[in-house]
N, C-alpha and C. Protein backbone atom coordinates (compact mmCIF):
# COMPACT_ATOMS: atom_id res chain seq x y z
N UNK A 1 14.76 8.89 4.59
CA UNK A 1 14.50 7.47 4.62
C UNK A 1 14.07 7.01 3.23
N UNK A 2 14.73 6.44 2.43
CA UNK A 2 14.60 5.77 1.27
C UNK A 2 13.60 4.74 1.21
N UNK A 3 12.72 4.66 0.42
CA UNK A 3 11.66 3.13 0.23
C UNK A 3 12.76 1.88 0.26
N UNK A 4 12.98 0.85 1.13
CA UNK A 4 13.57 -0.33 1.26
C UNK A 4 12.79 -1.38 0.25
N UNK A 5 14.30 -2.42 -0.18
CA UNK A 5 13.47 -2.81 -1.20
C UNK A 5 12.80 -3.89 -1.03
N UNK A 6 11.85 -4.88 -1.94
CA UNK A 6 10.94 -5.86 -1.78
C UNK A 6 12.13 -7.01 -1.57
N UNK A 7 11.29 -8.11 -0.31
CA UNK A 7 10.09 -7.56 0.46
C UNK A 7 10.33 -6.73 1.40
N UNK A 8 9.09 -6.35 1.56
CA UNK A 8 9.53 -5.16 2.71
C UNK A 8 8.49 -5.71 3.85
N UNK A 9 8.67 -5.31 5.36
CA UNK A 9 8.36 -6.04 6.22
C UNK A 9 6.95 -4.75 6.36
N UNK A 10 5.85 -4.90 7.09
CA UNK A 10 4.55 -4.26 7.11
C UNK A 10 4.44 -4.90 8.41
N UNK A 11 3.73 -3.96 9.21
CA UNK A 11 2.89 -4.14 10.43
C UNK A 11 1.54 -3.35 11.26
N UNK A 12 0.42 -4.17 10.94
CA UNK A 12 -1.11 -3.62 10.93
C UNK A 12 -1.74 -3.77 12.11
N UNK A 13 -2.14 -2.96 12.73
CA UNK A 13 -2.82 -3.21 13.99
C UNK A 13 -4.28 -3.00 13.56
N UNK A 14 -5.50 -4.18 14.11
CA UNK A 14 -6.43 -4.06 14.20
C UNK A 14 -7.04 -3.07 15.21
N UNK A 15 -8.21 -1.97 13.98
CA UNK A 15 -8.92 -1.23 14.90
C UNK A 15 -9.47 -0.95 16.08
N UNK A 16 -10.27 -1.75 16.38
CA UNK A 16 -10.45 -1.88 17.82
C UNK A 16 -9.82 -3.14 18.63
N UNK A 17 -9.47 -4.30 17.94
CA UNK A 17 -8.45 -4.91 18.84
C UNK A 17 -7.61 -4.79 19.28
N UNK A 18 -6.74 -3.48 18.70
CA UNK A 18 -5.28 -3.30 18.51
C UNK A 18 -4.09 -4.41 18.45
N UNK A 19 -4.90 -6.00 17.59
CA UNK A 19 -4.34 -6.67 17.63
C UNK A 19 -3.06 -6.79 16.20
N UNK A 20 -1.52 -6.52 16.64
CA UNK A 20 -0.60 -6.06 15.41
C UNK A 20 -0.71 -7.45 14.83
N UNK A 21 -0.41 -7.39 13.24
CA UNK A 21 -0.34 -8.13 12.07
C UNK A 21 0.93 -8.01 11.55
N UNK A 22 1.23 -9.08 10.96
CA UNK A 22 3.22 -8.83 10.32
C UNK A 22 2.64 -9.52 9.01
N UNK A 23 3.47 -8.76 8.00
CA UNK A 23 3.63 -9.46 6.92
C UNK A 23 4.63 -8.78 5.62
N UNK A 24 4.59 -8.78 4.85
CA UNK A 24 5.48 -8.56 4.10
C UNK A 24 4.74 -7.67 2.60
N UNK A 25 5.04 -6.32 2.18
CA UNK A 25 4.97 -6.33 0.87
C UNK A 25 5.41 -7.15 -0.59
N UNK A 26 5.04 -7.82 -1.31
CA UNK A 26 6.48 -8.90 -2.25
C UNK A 26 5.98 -8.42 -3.45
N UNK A 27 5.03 -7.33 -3.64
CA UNK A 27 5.05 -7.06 -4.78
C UNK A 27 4.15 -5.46 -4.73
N UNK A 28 4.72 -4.44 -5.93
CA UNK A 28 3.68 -3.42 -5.68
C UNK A 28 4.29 -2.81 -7.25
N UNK A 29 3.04 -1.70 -7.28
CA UNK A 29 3.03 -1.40 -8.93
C UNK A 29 3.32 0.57 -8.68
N UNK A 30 3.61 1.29 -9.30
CA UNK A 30 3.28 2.80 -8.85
C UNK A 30 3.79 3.81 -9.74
N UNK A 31 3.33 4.80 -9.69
CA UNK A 31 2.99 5.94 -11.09
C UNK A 31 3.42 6.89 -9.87
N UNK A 32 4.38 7.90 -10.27
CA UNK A 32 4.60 9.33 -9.60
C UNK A 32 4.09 10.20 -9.76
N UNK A 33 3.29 11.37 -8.84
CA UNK A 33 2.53 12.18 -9.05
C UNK A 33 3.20 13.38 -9.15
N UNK A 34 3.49 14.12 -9.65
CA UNK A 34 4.38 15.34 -9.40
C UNK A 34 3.74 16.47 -8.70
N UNK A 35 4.12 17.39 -8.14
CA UNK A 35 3.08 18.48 -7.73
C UNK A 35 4.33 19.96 -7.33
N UNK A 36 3.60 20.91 -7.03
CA UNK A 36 4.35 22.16 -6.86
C UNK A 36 4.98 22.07 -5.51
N UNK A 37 4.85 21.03 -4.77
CA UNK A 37 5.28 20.69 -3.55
C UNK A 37 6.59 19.97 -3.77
N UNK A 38 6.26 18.84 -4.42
CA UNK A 38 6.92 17.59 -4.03
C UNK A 38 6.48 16.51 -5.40
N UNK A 39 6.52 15.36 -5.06
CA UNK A 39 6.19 13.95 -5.37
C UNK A 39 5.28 13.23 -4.57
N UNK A 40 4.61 12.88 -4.90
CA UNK A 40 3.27 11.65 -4.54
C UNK A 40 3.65 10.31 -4.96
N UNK A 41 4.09 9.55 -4.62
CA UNK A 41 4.62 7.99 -5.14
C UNK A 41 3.06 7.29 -5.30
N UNK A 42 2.26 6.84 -5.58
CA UNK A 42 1.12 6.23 -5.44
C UNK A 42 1.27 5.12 -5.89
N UNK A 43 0.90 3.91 -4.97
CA UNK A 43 0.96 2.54 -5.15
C UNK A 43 0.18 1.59 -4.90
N UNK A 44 0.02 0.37 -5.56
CA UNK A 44 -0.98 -0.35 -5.22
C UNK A 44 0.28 -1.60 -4.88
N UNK A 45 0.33 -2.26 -3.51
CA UNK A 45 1.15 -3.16 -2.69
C UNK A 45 0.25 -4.85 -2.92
N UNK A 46 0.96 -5.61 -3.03
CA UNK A 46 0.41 -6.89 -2.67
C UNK A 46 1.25 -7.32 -1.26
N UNK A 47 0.12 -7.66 -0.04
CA UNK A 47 0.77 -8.19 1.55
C UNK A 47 0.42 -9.71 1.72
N UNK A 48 1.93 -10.09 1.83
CA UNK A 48 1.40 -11.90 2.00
C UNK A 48 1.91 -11.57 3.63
N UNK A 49 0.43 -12.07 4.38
CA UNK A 49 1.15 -12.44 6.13
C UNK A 49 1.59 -13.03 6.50
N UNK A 50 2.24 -13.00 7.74
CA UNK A 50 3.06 -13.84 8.39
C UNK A 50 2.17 -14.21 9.82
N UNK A 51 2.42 -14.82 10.65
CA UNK A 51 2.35 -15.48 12.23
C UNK A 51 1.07 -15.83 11.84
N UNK A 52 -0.11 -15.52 12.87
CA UNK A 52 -1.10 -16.21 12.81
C UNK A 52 -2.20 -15.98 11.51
N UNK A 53 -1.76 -15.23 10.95
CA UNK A 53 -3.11 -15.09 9.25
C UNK A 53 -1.74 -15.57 8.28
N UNK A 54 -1.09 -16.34 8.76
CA UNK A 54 -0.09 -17.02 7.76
C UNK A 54 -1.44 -17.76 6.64
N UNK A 55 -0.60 -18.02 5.33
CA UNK A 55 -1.65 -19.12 4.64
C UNK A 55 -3.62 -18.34 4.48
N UNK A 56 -3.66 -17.18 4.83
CA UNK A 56 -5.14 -16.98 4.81
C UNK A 56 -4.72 -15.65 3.22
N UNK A 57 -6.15 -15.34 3.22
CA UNK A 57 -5.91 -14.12 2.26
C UNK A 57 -4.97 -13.52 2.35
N UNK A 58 -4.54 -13.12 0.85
CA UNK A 58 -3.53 -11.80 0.27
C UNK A 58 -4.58 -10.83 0.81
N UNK A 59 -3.63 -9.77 0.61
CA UNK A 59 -3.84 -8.83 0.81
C UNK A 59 -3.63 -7.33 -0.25
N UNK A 60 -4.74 -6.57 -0.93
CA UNK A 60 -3.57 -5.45 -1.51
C UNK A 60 -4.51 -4.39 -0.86
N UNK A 61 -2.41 -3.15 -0.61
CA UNK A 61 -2.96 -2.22 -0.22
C UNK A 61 -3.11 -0.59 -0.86
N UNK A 62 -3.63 0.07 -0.60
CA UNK A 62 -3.73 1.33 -2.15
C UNK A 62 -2.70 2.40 -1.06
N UNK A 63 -1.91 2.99 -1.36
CA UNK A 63 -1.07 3.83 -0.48
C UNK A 63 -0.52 4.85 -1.44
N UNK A 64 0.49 5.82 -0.54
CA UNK A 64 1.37 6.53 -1.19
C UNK A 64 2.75 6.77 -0.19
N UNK A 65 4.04 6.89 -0.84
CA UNK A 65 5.02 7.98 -0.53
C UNK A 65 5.15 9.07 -1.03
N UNK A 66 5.66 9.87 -0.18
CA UNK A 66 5.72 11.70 -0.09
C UNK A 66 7.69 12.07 0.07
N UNK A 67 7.66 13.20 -1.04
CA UNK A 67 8.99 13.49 -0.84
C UNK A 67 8.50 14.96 -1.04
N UNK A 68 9.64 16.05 -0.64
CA UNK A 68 9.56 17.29 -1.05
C UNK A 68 10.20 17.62 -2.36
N UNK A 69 9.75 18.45 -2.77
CA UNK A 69 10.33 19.24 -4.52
C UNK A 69 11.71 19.12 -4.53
N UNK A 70 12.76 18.80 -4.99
CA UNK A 70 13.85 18.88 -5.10
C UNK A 70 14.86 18.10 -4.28
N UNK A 71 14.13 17.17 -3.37
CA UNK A 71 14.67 15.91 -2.74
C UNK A 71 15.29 14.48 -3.73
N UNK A 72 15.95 13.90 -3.06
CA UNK A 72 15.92 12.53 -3.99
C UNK A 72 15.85 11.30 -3.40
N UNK A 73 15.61 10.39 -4.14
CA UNK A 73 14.79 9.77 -3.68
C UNK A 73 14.94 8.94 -2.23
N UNK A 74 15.98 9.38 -1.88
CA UNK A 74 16.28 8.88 -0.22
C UNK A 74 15.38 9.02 0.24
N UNK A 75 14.75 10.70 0.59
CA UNK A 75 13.77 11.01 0.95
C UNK A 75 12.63 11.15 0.88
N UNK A 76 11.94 9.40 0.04
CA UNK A 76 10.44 9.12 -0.38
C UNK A 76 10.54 8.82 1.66
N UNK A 77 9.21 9.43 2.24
CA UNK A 77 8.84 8.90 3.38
C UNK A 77 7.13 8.14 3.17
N UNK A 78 6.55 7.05 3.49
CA UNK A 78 4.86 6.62 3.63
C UNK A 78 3.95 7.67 4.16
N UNK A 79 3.22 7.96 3.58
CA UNK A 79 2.63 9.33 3.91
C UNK A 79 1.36 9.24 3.94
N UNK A 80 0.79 7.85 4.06
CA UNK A 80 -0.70 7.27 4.29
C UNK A 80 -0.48 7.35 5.22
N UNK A 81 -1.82 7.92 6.05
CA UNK A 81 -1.95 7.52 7.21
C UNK A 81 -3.02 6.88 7.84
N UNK A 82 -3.99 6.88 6.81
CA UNK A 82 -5.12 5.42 6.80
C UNK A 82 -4.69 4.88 5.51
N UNK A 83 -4.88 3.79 4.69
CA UNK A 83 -4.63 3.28 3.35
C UNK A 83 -6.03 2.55 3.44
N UNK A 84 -5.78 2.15 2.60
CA UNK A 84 -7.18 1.17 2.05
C UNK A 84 -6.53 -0.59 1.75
N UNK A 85 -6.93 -0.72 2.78
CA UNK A 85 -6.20 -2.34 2.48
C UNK A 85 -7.76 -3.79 2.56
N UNK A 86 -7.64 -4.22 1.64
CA UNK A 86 -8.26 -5.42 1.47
C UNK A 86 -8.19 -6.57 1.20
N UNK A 87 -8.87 -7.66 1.28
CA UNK A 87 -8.59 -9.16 0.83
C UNK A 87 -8.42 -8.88 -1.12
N UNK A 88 -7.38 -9.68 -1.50
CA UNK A 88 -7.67 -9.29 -2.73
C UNK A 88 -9.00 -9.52 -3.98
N UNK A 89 -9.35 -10.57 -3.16
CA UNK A 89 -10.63 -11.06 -3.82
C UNK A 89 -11.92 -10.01 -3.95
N UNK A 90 -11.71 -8.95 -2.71
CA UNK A 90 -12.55 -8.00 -2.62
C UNK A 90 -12.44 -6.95 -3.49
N UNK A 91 -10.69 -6.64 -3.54
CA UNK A 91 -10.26 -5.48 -4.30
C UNK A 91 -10.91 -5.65 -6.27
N UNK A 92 -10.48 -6.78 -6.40
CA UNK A 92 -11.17 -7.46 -7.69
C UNK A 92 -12.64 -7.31 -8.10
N UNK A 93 -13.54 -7.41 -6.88
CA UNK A 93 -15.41 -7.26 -7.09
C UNK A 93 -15.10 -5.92 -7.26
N UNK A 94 -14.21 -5.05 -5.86
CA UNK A 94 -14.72 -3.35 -6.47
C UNK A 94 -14.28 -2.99 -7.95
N UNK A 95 -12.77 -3.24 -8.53
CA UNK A 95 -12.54 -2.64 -9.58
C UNK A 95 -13.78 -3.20 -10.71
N UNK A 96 -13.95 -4.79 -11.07
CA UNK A 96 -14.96 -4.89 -12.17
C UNK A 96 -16.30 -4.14 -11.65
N UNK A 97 -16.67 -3.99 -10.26
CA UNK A 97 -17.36 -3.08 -10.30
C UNK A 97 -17.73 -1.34 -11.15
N UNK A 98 -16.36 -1.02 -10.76
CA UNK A 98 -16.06 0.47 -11.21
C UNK A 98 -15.77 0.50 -12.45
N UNK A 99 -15.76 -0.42 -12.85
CA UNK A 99 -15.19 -0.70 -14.80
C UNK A 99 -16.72 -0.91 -15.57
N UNK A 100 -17.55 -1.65 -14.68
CA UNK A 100 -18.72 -1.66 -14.74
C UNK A 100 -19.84 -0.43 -15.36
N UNK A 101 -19.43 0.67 -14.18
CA UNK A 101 -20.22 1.48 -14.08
C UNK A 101 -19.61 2.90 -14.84
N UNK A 102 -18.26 2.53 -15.44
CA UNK A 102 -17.34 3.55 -15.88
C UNK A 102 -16.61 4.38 -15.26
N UNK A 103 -16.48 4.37 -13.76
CA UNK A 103 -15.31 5.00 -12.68
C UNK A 103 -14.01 4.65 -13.38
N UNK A 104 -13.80 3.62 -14.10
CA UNK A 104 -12.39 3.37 -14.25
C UNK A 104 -12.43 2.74 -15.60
């Protein structure tokens, strides 16, 4: 399964609501990790929603795709299986945070 290209369609179910979310990736940034395995795609996604959080906060999310050693790239598969997704306004306090304190 090849990464499809932007936008790409996303769908989030809330934790204990299990209420699903639609929206769209329309933008994302990412550095390849290489390893004795495989590839690590690591990305940081921007999610604009759709249906009812239409018009409310962006969204970015921190993720990765996974391929094996000697695959190509058909076979990048999403290989998060929690990600870290936030309002972007939030993602912004943590990084000047961590730039802050020298994490980053």
């Amino acid at each position: 399964m090849a990464i499809s290209k932007l936008p790409r369609k996303v769908k989030i179910f809330g934790r204990t609501t299990k209420k699903k979310y639609e929206g769209k990736v329309v933008e994302e940034v990412f550095e390849d990790q290489p390893t004795e395995d495989g590839v690590f795609r690591k990305m940081i996604q921007l999610i604009i929603w759709e249906g009812d959080r239409k018009g409310k906060d962006d969204f970015i999310r921190f993720g990765y795709y996974v391929k094996n050693k000697n695959q190509s790239d058909k076979n990048f598969m999403w290989g998060s299986q929690t990600s870290f997704l936030a309002p972007k306004k939030l993602v912004k306090k943590l990084i000047k945070k961590a730039e802050k304190k020298g994490i980053l």
